[in-house]
N, C-alpha and C. Protein backbone atom coordinates (compact mmCIF):
# COMPACT_ATOMS: atom_id res chain seq x y z
N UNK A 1 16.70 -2.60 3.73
CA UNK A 1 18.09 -2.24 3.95
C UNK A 1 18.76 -3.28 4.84
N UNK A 2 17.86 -3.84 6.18
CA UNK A 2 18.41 -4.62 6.86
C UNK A 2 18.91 -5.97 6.07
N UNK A 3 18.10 -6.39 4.98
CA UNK A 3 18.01 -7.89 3.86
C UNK A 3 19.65 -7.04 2.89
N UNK A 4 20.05 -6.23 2.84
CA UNK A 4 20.78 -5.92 2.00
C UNK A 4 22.38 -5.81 2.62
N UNK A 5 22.19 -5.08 4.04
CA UNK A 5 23.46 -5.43 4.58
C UNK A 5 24.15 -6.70 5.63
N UNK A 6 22.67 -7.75 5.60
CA UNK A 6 23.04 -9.02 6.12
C UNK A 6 23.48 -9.36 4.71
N UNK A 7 23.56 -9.45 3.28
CA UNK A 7 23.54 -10.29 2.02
C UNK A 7 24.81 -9.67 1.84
N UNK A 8 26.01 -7.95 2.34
CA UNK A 8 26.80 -7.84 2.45
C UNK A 8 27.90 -8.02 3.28
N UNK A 9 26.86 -8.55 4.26
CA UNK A 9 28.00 -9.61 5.33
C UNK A 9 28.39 -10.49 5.08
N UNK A 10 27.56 -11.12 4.46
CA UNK A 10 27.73 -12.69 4.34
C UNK A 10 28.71 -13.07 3.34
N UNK A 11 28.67 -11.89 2.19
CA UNK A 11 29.45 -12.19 1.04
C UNK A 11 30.77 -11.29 1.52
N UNK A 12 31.10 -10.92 2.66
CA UNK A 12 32.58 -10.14 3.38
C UNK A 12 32.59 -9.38 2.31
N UNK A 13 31.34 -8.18 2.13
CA UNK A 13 31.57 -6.99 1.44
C UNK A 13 31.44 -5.77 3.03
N UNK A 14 32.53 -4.90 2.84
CA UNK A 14 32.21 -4.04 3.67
C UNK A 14 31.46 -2.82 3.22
N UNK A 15 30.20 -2.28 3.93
CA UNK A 15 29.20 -1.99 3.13
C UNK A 15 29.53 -0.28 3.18
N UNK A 16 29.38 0.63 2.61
CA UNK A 16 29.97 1.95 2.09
C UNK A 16 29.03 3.02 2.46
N UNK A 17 29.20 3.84 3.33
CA UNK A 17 28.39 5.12 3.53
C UNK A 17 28.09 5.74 1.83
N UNK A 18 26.25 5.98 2.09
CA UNK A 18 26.16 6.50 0.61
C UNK A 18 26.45 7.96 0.58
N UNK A 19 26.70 8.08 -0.36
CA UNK A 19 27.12 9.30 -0.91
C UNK A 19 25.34 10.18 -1.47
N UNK A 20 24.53 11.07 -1.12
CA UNK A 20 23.31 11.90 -1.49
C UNK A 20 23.75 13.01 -1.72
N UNK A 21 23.54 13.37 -2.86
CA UNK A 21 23.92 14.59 -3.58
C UNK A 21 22.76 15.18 -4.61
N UNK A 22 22.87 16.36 -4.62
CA UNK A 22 21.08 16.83 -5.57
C UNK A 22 22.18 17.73 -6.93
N UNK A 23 21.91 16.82 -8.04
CA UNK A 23 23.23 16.97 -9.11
C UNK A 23 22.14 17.49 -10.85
N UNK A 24 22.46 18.13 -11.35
CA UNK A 24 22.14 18.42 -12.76
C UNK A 24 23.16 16.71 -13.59
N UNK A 25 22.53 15.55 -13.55
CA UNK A 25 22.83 14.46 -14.07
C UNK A 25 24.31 14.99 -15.26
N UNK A 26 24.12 15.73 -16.01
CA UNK A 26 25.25 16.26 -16.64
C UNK A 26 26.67 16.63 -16.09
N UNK A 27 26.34 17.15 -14.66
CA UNK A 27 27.55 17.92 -14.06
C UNK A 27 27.58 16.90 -12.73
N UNK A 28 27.09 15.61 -12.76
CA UNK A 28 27.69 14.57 -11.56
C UNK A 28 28.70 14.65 -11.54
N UNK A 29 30.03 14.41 -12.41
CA UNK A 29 30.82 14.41 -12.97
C UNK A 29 32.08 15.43 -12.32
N UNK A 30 31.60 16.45 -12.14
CA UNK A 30 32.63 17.75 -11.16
C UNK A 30 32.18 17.63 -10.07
N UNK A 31 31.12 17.20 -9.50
CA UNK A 31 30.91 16.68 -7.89
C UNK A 31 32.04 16.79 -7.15
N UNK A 32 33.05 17.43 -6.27
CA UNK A 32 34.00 16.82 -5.47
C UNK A 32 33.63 15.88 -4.56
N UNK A 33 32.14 16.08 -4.14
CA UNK A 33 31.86 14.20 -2.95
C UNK A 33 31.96 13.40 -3.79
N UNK A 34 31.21 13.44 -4.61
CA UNK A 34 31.17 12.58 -5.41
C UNK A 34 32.80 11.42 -5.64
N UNK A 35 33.44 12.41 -6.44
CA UNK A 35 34.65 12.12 -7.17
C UNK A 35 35.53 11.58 -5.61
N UNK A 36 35.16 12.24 -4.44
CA UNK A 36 35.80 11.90 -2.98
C UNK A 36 35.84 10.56 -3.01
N UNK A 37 34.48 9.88 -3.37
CA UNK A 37 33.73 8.87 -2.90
C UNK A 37 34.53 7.53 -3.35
N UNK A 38 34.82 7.70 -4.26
CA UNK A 38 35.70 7.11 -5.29
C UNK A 38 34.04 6.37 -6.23
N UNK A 39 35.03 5.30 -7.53
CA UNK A 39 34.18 5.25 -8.52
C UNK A 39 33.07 4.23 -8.05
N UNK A 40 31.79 4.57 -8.12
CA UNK A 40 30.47 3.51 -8.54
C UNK A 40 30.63 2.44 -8.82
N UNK A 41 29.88 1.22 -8.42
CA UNK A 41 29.69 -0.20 -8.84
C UNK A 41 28.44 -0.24 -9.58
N UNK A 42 27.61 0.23 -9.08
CA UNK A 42 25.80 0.57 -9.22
C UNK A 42 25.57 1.94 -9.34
N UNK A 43 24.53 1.93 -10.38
CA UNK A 43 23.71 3.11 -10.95
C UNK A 43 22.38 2.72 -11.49
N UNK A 44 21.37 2.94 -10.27
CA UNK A 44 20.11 2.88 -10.39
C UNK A 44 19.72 3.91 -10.59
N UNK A 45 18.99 4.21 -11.54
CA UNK A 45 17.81 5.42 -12.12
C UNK A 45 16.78 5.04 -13.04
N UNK A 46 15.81 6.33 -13.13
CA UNK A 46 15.32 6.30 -14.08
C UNK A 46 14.82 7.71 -14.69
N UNK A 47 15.83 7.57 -15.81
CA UNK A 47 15.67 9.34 -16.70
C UNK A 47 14.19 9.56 -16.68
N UNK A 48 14.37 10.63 -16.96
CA UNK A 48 13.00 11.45 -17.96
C UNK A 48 12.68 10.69 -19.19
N UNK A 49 11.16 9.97 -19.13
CA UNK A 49 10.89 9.60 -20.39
C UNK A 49 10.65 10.25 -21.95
N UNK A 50 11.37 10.09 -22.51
CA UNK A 50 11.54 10.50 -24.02
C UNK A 50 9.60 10.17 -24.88
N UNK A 51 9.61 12.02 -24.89
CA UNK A 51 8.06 11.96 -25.29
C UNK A 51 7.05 12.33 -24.55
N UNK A 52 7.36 12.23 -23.43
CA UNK A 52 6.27 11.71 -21.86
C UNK A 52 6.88 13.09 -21.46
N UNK A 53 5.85 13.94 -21.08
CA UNK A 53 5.74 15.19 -20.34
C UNK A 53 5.16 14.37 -18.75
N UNK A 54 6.32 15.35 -17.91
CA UNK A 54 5.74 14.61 -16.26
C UNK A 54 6.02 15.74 -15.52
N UNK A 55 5.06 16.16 -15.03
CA UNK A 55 5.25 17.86 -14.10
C UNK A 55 6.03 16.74 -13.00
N UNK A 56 7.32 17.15 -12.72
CA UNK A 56 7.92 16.55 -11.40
C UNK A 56 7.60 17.89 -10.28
N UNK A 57 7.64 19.18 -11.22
CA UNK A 57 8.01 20.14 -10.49
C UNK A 57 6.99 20.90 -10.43
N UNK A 58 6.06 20.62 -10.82
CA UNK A 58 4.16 21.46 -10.36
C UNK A 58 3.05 20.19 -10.00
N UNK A 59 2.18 21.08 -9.93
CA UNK A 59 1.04 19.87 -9.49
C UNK A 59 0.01 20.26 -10.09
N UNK A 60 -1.24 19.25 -10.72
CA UNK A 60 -1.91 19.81 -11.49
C UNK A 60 -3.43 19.58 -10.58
N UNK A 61 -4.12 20.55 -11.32
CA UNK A 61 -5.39 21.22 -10.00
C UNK A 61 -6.74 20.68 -11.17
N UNK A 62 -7.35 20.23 -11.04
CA UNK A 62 -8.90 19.73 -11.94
C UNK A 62 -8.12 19.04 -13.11
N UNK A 63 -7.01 18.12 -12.96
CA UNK A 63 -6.67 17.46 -14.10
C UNK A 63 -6.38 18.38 -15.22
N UNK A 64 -5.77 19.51 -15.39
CA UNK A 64 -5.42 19.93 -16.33
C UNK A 64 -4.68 21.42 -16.32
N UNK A 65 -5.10 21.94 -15.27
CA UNK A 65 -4.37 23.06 -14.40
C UNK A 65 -3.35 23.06 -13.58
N UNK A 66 -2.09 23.79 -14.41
CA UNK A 66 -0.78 23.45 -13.46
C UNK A 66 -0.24 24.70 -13.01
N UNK A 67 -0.17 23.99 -11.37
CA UNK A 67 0.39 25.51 -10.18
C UNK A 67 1.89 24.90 -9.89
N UNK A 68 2.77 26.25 -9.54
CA UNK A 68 3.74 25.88 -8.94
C UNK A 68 3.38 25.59 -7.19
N UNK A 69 2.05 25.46 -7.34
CA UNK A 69 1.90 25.37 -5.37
C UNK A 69 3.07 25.03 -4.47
N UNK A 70 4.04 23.83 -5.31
CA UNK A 70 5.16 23.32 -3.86
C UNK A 70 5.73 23.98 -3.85
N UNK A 71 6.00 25.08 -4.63
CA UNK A 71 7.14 26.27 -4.46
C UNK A 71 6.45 27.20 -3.32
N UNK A 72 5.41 27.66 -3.46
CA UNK A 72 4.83 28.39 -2.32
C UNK A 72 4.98 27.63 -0.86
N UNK A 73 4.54 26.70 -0.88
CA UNK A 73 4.70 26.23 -0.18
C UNK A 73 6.40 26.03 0.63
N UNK A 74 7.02 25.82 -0.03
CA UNK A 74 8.37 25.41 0.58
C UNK A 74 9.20 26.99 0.44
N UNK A 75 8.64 28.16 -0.10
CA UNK A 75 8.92 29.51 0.00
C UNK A 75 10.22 29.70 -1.02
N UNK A 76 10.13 28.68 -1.76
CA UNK A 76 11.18 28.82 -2.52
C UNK A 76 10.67 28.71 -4.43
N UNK A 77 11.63 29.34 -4.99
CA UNK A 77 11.53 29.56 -6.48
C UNK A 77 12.11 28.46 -7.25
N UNK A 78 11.27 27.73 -8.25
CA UNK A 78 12.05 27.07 -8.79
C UNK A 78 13.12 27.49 -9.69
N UNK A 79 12.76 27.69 -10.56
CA UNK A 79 13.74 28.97 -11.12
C UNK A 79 13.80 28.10 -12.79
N UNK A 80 13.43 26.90 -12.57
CA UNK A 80 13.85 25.66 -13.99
C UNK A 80 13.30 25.57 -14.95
N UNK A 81 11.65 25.26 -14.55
CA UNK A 81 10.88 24.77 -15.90
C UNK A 81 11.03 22.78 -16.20
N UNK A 82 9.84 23.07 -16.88
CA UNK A 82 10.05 21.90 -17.38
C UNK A 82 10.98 21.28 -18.08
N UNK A 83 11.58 21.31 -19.03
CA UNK A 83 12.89 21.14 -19.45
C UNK A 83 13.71 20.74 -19.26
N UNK A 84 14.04 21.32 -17.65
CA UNK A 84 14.95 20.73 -16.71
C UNK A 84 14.78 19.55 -16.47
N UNK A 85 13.61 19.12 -15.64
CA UNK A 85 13.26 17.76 -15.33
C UNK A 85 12.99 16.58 -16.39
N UNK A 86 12.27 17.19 -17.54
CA UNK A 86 12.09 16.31 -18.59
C UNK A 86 13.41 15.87 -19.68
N UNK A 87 14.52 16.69 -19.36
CA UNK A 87 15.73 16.84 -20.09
C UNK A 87 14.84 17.26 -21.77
N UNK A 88 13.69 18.05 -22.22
CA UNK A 88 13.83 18.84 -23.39
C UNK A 88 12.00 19.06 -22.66
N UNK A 89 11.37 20.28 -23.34
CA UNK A 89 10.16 20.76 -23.04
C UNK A 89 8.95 19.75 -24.15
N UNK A 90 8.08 19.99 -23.95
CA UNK A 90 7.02 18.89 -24.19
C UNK A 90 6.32 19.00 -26.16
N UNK A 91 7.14 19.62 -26.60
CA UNK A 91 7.13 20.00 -27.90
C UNK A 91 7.40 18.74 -28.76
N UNK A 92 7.36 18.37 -29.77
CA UNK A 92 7.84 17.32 -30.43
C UNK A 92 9.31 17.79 -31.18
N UNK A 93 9.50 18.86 -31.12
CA UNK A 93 10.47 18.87 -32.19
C UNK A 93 11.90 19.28 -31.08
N UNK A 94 11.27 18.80 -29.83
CA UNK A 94 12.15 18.83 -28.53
C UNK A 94 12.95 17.89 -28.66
N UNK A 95 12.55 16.41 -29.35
CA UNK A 95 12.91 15.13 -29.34
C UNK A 95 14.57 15.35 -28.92
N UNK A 96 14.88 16.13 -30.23
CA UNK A 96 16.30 15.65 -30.69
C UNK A 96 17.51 16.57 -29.46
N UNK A 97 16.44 17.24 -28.56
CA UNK A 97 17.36 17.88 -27.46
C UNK A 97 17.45 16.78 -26.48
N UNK A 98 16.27 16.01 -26.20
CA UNK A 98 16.03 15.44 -24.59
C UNK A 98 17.35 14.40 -25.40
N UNK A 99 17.58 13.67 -26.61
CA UNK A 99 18.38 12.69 -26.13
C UNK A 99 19.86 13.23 -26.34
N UNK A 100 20.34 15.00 -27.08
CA UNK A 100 20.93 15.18 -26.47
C UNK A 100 22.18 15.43 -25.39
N UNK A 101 20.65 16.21 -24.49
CA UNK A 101 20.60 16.14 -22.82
C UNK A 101 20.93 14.97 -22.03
N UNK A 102 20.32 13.78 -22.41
CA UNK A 102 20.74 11.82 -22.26
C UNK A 102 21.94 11.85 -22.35
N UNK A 103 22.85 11.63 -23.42
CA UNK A 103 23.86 11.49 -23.65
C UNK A 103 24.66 12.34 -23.22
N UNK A 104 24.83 13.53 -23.03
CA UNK A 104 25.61 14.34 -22.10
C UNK A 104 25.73 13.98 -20.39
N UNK A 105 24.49 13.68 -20.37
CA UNK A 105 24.13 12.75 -18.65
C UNK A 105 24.64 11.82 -18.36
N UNK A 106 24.45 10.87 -19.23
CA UNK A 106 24.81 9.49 -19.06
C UNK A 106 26.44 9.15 -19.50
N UNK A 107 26.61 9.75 -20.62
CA UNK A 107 28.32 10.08 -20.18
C UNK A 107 28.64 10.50 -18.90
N UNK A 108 28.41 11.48 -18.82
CA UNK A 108 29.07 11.99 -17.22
C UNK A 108 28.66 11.02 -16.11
N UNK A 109 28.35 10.82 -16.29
CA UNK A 109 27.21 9.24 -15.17
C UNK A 109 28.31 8.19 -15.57
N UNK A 110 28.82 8.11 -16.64
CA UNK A 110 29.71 6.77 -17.12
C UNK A 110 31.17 7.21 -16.52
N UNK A 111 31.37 8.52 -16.15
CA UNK A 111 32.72 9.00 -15.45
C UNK A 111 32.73 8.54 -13.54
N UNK A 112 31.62 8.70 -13.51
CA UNK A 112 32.06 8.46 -12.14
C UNK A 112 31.74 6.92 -11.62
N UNK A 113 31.67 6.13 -12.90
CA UNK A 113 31.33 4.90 -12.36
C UNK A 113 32.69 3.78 -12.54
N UNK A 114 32.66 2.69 -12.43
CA UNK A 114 33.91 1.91 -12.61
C UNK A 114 33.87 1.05 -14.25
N UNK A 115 35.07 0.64 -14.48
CA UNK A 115 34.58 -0.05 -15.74
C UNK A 115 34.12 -1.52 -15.04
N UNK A 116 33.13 -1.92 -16.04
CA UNK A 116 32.30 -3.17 -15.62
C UNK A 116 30.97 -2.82 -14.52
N UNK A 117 31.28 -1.69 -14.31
CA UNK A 117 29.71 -0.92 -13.04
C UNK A 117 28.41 -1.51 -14.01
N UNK A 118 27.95 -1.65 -13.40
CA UNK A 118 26.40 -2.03 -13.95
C UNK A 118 25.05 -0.68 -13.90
N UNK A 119 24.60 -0.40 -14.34
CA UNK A 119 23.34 0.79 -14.65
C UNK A 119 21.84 -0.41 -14.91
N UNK A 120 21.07 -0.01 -14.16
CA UNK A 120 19.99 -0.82 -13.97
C UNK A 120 19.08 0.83 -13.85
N UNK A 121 18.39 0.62 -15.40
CA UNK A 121 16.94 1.95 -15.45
C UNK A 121 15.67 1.31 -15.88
N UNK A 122 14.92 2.20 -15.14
CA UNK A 122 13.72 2.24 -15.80
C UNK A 122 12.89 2.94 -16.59
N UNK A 123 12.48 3.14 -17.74
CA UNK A 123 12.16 3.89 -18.49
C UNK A 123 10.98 3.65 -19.61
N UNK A 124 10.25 4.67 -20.12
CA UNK A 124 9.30 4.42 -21.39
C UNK A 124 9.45 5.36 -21.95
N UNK A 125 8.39 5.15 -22.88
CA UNK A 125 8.51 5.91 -24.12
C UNK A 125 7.11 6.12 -25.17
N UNK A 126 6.89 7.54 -25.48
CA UNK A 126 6.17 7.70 -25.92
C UNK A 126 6.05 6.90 -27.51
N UNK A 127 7.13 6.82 -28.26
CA UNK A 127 7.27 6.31 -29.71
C UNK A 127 8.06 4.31 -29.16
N UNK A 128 8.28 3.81 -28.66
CA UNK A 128 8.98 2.80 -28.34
C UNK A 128 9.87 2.18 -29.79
N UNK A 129 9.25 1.89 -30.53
CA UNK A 129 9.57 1.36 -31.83
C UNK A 129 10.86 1.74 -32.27
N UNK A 130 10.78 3.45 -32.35
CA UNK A 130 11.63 4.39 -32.80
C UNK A 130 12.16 4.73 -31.78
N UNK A 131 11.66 5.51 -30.88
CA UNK A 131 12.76 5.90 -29.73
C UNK A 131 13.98 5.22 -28.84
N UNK A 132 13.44 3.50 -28.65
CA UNK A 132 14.12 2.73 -27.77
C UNK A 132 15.29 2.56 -28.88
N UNK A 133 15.58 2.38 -29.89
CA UNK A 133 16.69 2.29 -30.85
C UNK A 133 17.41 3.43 -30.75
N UNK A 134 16.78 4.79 -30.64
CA UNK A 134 17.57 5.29 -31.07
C UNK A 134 17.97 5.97 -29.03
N UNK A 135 17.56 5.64 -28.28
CA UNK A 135 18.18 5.58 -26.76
C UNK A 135 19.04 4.30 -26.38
N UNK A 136 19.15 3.34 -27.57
CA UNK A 136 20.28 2.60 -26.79
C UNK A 136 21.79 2.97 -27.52
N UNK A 137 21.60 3.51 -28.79
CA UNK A 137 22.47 4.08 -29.80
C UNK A 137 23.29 5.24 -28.06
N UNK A 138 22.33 5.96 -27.40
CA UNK A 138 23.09 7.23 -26.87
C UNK A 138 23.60 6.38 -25.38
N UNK A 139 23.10 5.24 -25.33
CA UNK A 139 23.45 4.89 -23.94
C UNK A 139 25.19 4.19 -24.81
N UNK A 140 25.26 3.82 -26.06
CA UNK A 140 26.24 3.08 -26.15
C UNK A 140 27.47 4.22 -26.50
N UNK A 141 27.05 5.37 -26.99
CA UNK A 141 28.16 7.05 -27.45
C UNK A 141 27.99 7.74 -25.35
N UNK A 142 27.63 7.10 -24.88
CA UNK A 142 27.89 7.51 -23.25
C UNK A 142 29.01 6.32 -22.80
N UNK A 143 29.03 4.98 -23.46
CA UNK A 143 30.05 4.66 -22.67
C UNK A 143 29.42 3.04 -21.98
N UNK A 144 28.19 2.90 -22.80
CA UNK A 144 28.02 1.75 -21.67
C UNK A 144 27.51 0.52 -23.19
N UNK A 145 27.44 -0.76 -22.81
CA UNK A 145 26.41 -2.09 -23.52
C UNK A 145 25.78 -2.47 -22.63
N UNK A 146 24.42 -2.80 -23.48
CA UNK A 146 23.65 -3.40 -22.69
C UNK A 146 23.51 -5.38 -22.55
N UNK A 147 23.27 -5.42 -21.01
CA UNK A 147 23.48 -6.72 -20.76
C UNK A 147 22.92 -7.02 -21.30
N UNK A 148 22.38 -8.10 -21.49
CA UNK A 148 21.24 -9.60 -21.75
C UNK A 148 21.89 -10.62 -22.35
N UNK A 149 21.18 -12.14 -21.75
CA UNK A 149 21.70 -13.16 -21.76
C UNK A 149 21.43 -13.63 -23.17
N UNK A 150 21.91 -14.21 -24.03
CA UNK A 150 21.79 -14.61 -25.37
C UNK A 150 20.20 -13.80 -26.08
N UNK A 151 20.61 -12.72 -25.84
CA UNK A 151 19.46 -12.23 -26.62
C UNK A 151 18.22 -12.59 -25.91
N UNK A 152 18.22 -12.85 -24.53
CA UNK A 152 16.85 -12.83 -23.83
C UNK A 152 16.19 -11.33 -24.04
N UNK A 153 14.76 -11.48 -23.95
CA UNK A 153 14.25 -10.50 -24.07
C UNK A 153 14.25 -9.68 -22.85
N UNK A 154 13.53 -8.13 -23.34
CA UNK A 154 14.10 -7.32 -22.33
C UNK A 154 12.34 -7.43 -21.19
N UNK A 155 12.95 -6.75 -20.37
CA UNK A 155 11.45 -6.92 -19.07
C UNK A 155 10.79 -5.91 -19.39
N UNK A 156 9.14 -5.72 -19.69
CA UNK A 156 8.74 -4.81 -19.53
C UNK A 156 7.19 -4.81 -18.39
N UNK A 157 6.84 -3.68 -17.99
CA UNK A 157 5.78 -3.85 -17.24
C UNK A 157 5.06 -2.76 -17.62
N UNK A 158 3.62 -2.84 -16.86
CA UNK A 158 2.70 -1.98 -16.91
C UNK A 158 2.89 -0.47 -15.95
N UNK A 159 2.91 0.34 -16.04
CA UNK A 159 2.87 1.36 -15.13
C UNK A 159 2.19 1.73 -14.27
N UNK A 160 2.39 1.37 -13.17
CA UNK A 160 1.58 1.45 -11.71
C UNK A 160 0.88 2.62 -11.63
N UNK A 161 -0.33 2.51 -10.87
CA UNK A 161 -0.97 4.02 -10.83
C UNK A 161 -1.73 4.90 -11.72
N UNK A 162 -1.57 4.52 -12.94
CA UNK A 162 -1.87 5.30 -13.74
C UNK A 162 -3.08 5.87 -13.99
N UNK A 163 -3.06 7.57 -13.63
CA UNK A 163 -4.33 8.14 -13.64
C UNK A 163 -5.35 7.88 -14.39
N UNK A 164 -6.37 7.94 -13.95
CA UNK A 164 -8.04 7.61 -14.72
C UNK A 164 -8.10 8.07 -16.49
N UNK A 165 -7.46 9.21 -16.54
CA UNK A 165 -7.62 10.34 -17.71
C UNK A 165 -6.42 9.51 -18.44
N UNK A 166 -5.54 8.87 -18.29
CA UNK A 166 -4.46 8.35 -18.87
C UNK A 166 -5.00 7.02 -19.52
N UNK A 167 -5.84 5.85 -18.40
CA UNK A 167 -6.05 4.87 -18.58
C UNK A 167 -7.57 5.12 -19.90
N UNK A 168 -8.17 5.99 -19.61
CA UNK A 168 -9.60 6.61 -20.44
C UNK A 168 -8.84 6.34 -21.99
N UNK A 169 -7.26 6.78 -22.31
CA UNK A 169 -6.98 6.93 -23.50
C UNK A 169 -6.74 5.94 -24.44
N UNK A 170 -6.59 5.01 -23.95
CA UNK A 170 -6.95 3.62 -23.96
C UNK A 170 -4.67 2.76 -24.00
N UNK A 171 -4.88 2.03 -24.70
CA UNK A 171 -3.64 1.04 -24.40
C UNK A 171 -2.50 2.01 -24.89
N UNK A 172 -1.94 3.13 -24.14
CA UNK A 172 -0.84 3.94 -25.08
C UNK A 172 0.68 3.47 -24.46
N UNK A 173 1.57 3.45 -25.19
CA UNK A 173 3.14 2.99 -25.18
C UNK A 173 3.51 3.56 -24.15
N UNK A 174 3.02 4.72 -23.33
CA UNK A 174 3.93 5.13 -22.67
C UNK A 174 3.30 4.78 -21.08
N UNK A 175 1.95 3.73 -20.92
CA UNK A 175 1.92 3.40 -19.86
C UNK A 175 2.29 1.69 -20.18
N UNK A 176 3.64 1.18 -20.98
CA UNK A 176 4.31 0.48 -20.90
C UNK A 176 6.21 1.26 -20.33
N UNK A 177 6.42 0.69 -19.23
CA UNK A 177 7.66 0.71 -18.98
C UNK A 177 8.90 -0.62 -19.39
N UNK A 178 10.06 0.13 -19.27
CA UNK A 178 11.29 -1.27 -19.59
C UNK A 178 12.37 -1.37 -18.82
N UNK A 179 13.02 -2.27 -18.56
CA UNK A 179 14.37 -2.13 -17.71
C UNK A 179 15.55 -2.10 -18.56
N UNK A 180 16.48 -1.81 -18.72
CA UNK A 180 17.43 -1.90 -18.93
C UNK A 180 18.46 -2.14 -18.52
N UNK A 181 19.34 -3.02 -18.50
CA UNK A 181 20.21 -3.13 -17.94
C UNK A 181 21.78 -3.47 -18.86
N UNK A 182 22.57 -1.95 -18.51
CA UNK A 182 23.70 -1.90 -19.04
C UNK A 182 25.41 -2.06 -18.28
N UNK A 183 26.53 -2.10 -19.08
CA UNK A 183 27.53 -2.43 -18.16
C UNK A 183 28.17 -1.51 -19.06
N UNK A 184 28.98 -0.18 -17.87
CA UNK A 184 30.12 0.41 -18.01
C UNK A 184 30.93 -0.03 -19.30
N UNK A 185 31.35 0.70 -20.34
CA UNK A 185 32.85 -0.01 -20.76
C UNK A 185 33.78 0.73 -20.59
């Protein structure tokens, strides 16, 4: 943070109290801080991967057993499900909700940002081939193109961490990640 607001001194940007808000990505959009704040330059995230089931909101006990333990713990109910977090439940024939759920998000994500704002995600995918086509189709009906320099290719990396039982399954698409990087229109 300190490397980020000397690099906004220097360039005589005056640097902006952030705005933290805990938002259903769909309904950013009616935020009044938000909308207070005035519009976004930057939008760093990274959705729910399309395909890729990820307990954000349980924890799993012998690799395969899932408790709501942090709810006990913090004495509170989630009340959501998976669904919520994954934007569609872990079904295949979920597909055609999670993107959607995307496109309803990422529109509203495209409202509170400026035109020319930049969106920098990270994301994978269980199908890549098929899915990444048809997730840049919803990033472009939300409102945004994606950068790249004469058709440079896009960045991808390996996924950090990745549990033993994951890596056992051998080379699968979805412990490949990608960046994206799009601009407001």
């Amino acid at each position: 943070m300190r490397e980020v607001a000397e690099a906004l001194d220097a360039a005589g940007v005056e640097p902006h109290t952030p705005v933290l808000r805990q938002n259903d990505a769909e309904q950013i959009d009616r935020d009044t801080r938000i909308r207070t704040a005035g519009l976004a330059d930057l939008v760093v995230t990274s959705p729910p991967y399309p395909g890729i089931h990820m307990l954000y909101h349980r924890w799993q006990v012998d690799g395969r057993k899932e408790t709501d333990a942090p709810y006990w713990i913090a004495a509170c109910n989630d009340g959501c499900g998976s669904a919520f977090y994954n934007f569609a439940d872990r079904r295949r024939k979920a597909e055609d909700k999670y993107f959607e759920k995307a496109e309803a998000s990422f529109a509203a994500i495209r409202r509170v940002m400026k035109p020319g704002a930049i969106m920098a995600q990270m994301i994978a995918f269980s199908e890549p081939d098929r899915q990444l086509r048809r997730y840049m189709g919803v990033m472009e009906r939300a409102g945004f193109c994606e950068v790249r320099d004469n058709g440079a290719r896009r960045i991808w990396r390996d996924v950090p961490g990745r549990r033993w039982h994951a890596s056992f399954k051998g080379d699968l698409s979805s412990s490949r990640e990608v960046v994206l990087i799009h601009e407001a229109q």
